[in-house]
PDB file of N, CA and C in Angstrom:
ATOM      1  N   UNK A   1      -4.331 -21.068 -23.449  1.00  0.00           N
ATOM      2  CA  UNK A   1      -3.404 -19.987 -23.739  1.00  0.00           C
ATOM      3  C   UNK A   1      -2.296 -20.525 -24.639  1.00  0.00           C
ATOM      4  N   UNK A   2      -1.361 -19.556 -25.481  1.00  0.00           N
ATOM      5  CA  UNK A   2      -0.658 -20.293 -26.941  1.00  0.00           C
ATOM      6  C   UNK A   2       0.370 -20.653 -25.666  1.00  0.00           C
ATOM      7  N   UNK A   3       1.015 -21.538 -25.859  1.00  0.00           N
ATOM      8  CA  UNK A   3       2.464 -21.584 -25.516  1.00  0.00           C
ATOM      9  C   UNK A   3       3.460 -20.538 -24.836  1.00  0.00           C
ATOM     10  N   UNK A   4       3.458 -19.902 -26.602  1.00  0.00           N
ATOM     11  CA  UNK A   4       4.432 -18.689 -26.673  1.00  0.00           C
ATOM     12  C   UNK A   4       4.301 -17.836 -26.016  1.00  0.00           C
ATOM     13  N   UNK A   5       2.845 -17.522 -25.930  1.00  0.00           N
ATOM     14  CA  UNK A   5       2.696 -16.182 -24.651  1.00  0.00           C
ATOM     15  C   UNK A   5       2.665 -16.550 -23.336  1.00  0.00           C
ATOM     16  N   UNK A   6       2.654 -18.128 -22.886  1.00  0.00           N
ATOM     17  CA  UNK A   6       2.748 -18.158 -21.430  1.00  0.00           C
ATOM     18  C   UNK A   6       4.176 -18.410 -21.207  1.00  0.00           C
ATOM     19  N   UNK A   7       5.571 -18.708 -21.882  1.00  0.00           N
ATOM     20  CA  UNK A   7       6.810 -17.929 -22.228  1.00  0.00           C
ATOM     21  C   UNK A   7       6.747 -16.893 -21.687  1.00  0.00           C
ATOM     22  N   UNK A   8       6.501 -16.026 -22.786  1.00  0.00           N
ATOM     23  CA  UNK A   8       6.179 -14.771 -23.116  1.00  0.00           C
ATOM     24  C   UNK A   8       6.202 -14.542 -21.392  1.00  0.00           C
ATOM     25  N   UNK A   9       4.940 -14.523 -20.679  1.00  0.00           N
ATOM     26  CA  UNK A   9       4.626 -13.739 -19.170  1.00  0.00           C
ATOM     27  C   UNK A   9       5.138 -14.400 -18.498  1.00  0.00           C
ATOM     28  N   UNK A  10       5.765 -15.905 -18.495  1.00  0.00           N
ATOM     29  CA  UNK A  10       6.670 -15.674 -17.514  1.00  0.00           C
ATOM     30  C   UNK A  10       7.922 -15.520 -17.495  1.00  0.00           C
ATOM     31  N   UNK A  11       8.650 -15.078 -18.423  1.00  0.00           N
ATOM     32  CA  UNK A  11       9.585 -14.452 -19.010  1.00  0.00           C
ATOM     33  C   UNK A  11       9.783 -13.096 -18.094  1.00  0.00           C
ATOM     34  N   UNK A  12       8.655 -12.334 -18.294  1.00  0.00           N
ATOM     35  CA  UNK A  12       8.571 -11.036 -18.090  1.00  0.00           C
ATOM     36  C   UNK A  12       8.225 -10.469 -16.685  1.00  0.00           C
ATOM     37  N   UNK A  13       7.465 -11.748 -15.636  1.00  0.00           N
ATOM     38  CA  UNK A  13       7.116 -11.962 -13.922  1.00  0.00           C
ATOM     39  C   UNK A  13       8.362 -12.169 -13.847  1.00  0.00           C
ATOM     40  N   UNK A  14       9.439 -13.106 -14.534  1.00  0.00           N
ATOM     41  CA  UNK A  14      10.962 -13.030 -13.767  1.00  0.00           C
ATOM     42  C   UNK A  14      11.810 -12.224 -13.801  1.00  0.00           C
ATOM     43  N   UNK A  15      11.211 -11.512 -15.100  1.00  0.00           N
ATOM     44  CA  UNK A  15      12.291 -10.160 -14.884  1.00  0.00           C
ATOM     45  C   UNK A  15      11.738  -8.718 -14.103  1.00  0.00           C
ATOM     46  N   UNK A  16      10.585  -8.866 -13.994  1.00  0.00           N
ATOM     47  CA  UNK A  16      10.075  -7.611 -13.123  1.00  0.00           C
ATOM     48  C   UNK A  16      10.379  -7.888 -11.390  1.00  0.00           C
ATOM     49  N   UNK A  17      10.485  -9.736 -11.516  1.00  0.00           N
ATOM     50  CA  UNK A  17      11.080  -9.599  -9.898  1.00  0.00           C
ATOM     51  C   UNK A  17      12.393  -9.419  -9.426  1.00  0.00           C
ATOM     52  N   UNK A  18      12.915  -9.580 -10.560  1.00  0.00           N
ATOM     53  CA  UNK A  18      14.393  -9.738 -10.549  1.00  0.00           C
ATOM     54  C   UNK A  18      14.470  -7.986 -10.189  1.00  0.00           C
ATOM     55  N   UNK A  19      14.115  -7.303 -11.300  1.00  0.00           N
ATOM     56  CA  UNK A  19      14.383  -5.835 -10.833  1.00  0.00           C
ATOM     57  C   UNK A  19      13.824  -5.214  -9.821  1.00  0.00           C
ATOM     58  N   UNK A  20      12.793  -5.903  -9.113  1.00  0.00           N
ATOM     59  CA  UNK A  20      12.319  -5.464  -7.591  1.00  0.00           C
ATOM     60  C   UNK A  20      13.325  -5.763  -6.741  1.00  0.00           C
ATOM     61  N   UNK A  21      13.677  -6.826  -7.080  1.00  0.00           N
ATOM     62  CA  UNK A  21      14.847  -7.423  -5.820  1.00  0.00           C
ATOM     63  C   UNK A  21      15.899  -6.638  -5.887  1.00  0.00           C
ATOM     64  N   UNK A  22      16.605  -6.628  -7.292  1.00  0.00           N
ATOM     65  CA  UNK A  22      17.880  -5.463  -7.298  1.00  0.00           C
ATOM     66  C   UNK A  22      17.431  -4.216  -7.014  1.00  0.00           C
ATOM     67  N   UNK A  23      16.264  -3.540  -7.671  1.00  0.00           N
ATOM     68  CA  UNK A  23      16.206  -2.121  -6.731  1.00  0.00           C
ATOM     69  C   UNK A  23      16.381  -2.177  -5.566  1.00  0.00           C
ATOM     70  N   UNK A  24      15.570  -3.025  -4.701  1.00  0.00           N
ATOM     71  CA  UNK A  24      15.596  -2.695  -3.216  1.00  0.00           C
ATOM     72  C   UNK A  24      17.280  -2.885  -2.626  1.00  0.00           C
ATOM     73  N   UNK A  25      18.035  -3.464  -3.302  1.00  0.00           N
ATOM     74  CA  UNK A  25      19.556  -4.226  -2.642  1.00  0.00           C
ATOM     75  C   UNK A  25      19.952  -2.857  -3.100  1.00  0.00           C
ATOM     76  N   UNK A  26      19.635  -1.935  -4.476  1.00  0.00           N
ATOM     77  CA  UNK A  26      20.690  -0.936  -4.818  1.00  0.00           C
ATOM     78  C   UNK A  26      20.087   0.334  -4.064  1.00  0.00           C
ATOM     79  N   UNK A  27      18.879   0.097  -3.192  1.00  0.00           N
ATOM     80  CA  UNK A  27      18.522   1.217  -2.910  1.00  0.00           C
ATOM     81  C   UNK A  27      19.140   1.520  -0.802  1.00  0.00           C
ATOM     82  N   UNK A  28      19.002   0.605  -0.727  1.00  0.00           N
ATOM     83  CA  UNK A  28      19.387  -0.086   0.164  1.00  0.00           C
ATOM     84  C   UNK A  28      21.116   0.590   0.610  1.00  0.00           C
ATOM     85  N   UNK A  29      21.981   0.004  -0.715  1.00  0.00           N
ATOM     86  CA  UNK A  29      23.409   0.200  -0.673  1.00  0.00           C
ATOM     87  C   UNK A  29      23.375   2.058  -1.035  1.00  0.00           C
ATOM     88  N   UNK A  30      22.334   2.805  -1.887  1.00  0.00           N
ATOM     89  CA  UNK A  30      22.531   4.128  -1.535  1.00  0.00           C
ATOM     90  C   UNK A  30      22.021   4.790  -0.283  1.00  0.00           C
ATOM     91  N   UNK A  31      21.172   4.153   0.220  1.00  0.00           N
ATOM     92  CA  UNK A  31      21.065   4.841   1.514  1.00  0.00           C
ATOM     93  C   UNK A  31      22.302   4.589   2.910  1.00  0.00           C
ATOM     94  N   UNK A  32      22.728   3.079   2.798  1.00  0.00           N
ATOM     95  CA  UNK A  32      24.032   3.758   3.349  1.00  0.00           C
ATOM     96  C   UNK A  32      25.179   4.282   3.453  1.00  0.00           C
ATOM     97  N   UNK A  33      25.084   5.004   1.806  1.00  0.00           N
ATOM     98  CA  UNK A  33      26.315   5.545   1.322  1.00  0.00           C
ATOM     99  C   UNK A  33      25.612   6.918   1.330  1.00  0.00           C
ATOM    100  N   UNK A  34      24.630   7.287   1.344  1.00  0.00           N
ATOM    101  CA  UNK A  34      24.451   8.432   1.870  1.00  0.00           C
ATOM    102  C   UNK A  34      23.988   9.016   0.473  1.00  0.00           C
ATOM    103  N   UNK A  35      23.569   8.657  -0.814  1.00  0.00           N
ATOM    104  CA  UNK A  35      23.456   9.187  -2.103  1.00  0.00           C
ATOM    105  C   UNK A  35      21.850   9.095  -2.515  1.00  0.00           C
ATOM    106  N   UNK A  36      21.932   9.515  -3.706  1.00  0.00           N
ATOM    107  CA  UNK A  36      20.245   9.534  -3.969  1.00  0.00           C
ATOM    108  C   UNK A  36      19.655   8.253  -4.339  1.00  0.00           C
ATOM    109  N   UNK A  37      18.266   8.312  -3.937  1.00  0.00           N
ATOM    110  CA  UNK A  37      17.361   7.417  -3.708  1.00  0.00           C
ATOM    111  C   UNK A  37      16.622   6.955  -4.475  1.00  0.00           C
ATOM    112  N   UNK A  38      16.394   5.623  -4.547  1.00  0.00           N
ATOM    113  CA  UNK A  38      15.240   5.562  -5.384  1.00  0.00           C
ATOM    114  C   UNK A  38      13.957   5.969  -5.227  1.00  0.00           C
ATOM    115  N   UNK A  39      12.958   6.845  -5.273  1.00  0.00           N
ATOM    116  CA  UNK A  39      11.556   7.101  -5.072  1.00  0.00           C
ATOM    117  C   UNK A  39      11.055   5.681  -4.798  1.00  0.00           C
ATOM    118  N   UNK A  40      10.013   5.921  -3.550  1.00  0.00           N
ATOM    119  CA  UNK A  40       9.773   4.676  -3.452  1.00  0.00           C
ATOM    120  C   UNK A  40       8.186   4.527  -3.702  1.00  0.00           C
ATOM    121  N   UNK A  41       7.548   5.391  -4.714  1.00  0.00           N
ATOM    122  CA  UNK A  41       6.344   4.956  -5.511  1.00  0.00           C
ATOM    123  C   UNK A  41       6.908   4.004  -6.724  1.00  0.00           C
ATOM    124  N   UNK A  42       8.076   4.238  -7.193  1.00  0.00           N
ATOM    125  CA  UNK A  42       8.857   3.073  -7.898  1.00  0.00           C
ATOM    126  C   UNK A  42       9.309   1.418  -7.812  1.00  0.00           C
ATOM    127  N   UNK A  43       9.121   1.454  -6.284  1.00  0.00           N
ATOM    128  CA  UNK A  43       8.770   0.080  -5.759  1.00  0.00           C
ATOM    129  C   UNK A  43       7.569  -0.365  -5.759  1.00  0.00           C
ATOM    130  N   UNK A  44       6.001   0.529  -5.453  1.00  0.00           N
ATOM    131  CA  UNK A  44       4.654   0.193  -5.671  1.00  0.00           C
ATOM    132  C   UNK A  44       4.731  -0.284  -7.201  1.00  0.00           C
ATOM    133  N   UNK A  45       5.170   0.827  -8.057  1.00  0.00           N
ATOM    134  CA  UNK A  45       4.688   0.318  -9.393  1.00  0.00           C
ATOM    135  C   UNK A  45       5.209  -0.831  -9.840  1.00  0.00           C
ATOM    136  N   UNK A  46       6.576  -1.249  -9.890  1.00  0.00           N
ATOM    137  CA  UNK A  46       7.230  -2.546 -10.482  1.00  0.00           C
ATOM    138  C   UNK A  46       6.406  -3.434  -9.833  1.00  0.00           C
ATOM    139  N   UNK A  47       5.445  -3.518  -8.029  1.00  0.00           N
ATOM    140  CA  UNK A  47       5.277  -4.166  -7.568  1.00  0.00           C
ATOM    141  C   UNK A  47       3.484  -4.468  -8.681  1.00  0.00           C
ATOM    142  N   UNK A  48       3.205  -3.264  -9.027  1.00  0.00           N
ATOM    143  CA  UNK A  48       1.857  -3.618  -9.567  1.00  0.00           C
ATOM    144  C   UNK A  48       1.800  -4.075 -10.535  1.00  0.00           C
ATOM    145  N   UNK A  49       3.320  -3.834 -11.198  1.00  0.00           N
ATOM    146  CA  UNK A  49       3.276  -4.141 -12.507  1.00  0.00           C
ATOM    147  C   UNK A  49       3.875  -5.934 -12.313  1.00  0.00           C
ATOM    148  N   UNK A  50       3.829  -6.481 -11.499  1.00  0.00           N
ATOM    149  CA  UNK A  50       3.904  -7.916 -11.260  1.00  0.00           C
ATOM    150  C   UNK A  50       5.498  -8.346 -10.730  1.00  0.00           C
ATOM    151  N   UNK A  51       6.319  -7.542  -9.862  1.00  0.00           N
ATOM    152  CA  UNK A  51       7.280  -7.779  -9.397  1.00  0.00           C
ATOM    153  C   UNK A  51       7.236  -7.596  -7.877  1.00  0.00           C
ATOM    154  N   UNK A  52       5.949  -8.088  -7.451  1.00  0.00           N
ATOM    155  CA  UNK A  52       5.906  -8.010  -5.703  1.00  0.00           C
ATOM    156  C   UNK A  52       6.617  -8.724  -5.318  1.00  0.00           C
ATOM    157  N   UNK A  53       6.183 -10.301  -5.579  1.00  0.00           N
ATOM    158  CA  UNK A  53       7.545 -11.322  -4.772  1.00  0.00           C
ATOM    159  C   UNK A  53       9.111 -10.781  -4.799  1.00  0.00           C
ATOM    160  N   UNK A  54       9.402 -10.492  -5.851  1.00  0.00           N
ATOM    161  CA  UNK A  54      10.664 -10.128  -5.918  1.00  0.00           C
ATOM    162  C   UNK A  54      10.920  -8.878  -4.791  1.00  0.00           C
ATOM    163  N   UNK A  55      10.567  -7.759  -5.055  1.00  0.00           N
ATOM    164  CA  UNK A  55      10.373  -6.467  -4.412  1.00  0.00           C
ATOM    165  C   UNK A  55      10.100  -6.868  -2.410  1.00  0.00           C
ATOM    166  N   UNK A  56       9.169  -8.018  -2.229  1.00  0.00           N
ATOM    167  CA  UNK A  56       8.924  -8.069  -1.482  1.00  0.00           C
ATOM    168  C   UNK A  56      10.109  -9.085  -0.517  1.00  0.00           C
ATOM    169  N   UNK A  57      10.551  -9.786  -1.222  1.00  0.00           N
ATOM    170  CA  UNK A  57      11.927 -10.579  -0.810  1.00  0.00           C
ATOM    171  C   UNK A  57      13.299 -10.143  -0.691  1.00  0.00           C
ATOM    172  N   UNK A  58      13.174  -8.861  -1.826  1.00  0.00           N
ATOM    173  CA  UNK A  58      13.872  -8.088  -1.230  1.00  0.00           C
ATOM    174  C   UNK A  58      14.065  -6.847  -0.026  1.00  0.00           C
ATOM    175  N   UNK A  59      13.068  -6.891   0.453  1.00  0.00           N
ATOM    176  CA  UNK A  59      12.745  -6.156   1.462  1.00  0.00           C
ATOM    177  C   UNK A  59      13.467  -6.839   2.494  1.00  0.00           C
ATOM    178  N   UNK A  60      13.159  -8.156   2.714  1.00  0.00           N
ATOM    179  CA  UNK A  60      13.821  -8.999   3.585  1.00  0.00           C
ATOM    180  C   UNK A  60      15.546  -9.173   3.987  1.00  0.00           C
ATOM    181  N   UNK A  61      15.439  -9.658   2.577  1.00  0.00           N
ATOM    182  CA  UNK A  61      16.971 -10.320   2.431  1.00  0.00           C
ATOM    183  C   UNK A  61      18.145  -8.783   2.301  1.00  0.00           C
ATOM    184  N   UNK A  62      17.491  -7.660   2.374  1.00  0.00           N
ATOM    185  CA  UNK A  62      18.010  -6.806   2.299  1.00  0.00           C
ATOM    186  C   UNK A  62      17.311  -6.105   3.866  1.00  0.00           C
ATOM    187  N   UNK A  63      17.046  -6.574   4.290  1.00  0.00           N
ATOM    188  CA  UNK A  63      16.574  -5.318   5.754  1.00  0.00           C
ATOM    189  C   UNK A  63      16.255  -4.210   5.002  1.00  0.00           C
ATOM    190  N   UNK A  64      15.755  -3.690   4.112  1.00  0.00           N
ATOM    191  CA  UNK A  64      15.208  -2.146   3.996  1.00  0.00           C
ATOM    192  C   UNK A  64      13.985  -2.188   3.562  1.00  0.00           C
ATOM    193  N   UNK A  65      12.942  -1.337   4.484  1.00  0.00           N
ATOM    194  CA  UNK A  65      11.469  -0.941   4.056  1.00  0.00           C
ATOM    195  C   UNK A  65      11.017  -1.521   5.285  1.00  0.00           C
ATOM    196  N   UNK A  66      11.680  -1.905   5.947  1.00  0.00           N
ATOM    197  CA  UNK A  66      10.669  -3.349   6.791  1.00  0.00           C
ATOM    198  C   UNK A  66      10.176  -2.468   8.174  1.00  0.00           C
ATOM    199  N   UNK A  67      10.571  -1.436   8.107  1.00  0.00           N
ATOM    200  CA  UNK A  67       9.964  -0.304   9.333  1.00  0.00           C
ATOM    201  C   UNK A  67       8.805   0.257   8.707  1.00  0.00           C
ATOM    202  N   UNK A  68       8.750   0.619   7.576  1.00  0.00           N
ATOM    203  CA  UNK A  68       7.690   1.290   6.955  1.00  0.00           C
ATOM    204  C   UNK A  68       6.686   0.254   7.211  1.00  0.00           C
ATOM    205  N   UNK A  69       5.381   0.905   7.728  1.00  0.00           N
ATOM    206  CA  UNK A  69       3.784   0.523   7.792  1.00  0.00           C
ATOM    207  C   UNK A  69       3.371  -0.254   6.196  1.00  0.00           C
ATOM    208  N   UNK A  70       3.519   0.678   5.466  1.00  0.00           N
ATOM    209  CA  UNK A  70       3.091   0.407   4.384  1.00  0.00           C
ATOM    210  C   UNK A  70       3.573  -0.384   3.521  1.00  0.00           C
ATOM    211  N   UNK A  71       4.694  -0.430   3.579  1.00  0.00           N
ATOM    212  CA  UNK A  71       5.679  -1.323   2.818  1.00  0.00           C
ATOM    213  C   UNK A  71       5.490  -2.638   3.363  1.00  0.00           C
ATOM    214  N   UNK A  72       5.367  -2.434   4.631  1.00  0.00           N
ATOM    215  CA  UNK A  72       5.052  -4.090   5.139  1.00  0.00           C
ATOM    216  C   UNK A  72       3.688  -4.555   4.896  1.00  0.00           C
ATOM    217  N   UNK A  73       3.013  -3.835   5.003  1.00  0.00           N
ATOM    218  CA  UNK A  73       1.164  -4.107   4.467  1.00  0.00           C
ATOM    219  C   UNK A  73       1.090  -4.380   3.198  1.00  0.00           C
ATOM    220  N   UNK A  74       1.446  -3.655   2.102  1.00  0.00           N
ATOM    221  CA  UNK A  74       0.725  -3.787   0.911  1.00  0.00           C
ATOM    222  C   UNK A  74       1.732  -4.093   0.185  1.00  0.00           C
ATOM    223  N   UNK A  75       2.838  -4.526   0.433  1.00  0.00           N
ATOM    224  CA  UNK A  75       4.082  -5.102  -0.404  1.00  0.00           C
ATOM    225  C   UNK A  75       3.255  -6.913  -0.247  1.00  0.00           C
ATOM    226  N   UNK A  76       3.056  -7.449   0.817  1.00  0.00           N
ATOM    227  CA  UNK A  76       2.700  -8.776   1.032  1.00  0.00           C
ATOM    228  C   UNK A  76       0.798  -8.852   0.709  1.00  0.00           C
ATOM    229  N   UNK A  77       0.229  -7.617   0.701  1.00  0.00           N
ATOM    230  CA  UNK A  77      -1.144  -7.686   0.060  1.00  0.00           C
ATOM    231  C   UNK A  77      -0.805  -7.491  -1.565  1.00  0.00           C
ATOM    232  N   UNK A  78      -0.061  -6.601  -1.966  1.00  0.00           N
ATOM    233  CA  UNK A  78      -0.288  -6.699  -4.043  1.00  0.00           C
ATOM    234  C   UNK A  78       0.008  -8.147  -3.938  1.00  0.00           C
ATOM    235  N   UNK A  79       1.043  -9.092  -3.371  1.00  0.00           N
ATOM    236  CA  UNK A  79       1.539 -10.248  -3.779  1.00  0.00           C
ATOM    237  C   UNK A  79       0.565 -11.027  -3.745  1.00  0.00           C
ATOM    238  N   UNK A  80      -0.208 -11.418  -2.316  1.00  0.00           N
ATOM    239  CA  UNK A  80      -1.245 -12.027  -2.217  1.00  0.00           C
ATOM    240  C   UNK A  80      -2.492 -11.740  -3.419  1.00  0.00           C
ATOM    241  N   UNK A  81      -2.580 -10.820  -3.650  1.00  0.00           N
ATOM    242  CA  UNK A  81      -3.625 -10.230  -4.941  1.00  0.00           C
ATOM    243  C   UNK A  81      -3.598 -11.072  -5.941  1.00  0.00           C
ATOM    244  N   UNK A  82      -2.037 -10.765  -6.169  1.00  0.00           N
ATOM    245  CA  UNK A  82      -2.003 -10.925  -7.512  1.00  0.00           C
ATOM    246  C   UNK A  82      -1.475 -12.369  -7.548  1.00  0.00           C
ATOM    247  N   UNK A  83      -1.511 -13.450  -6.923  1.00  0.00           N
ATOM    248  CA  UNK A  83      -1.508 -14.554  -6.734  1.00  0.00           C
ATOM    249  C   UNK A  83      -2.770 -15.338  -6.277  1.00  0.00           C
ATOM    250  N   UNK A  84      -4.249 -14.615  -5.838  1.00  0.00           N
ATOM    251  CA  UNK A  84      -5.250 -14.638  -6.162  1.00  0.00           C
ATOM    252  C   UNK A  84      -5.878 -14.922  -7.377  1.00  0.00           C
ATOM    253  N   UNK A  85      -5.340 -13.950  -7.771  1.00  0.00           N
ATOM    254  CA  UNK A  85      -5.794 -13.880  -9.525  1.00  0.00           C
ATOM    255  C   UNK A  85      -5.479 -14.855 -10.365  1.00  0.00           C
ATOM    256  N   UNK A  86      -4.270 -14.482 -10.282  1.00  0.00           N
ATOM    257  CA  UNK A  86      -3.802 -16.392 -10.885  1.00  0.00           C
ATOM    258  C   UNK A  86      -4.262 -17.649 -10.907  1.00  0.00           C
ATOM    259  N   UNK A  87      -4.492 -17.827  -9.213  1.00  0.00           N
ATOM    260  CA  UNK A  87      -5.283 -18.774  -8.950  1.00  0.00           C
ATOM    261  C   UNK A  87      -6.650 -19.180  -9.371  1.00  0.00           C
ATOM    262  N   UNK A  88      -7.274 -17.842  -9.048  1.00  0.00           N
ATOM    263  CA  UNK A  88      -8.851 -17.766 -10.025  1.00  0.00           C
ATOM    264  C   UNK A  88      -8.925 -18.040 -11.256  1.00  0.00           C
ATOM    265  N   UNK A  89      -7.930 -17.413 -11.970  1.00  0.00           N
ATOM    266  CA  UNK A  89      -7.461 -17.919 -13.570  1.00  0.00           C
ATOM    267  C   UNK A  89      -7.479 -18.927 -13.823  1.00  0.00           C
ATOM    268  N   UNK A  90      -6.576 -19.846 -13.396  1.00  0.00           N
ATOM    269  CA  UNK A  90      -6.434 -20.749 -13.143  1.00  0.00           C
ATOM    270  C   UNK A  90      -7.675 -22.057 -13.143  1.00  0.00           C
ATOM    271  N   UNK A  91      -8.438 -21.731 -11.828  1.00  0.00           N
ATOM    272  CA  UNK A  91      -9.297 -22.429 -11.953  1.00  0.00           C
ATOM    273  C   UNK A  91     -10.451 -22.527 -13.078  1.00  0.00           C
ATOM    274  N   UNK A  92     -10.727 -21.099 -13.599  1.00  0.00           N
ATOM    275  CA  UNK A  92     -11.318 -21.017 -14.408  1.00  0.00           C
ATOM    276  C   UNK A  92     -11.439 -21.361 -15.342  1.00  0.00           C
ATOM    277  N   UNK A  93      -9.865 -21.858 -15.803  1.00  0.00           N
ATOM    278  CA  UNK A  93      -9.233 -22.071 -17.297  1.00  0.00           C
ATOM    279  C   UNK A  93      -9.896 -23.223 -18.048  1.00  0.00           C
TER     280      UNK A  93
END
């Protein structure tokens, strides 16, 4: 792979976790202020789009989602996935 583009993606895995993590902290601080929400198919997607760890650490370090079924299932399965993949990549390379 060139250089530049493995830059390039992980450039772009740190900023999609970064904004998983701050959504969940800002979503977090509107729910106990009582204001509107972030949709939380908006957390699946950043998460598919390669910001699970983040998204998913913020679940933690922020206490919110961590009651939800689903959020706890498939927030720590996309991660595992998609750290699968990598790995397979990886070996393949």
């Amino acid at each position: 792979m060139n250089k530049t583009l493995l830059i390039i993606l992980i450039v772009y895995l740190v900023i999609m976790n970064l904004v998983g993590f701050i959504l969940m902290g800002a979503d977090k601080r509107k729910a106990r202020l009582g204001k509107w929400r972030i949709p939380e198919k908006t957390f699946f997607i950043i998460s598919l789009l390669g910001g699970s760890l983040g998204t998913w650490a913020g679940m933690y370090a922020f206490r919110h989602k961590t009651r939800h079924w689903y959020f706890v299932v498939f927030m720590p399965l996309i991660c595992f996935t998609q750290l699968a993949g990598v790995i397979i990549w990886l070996i393949n390379k």
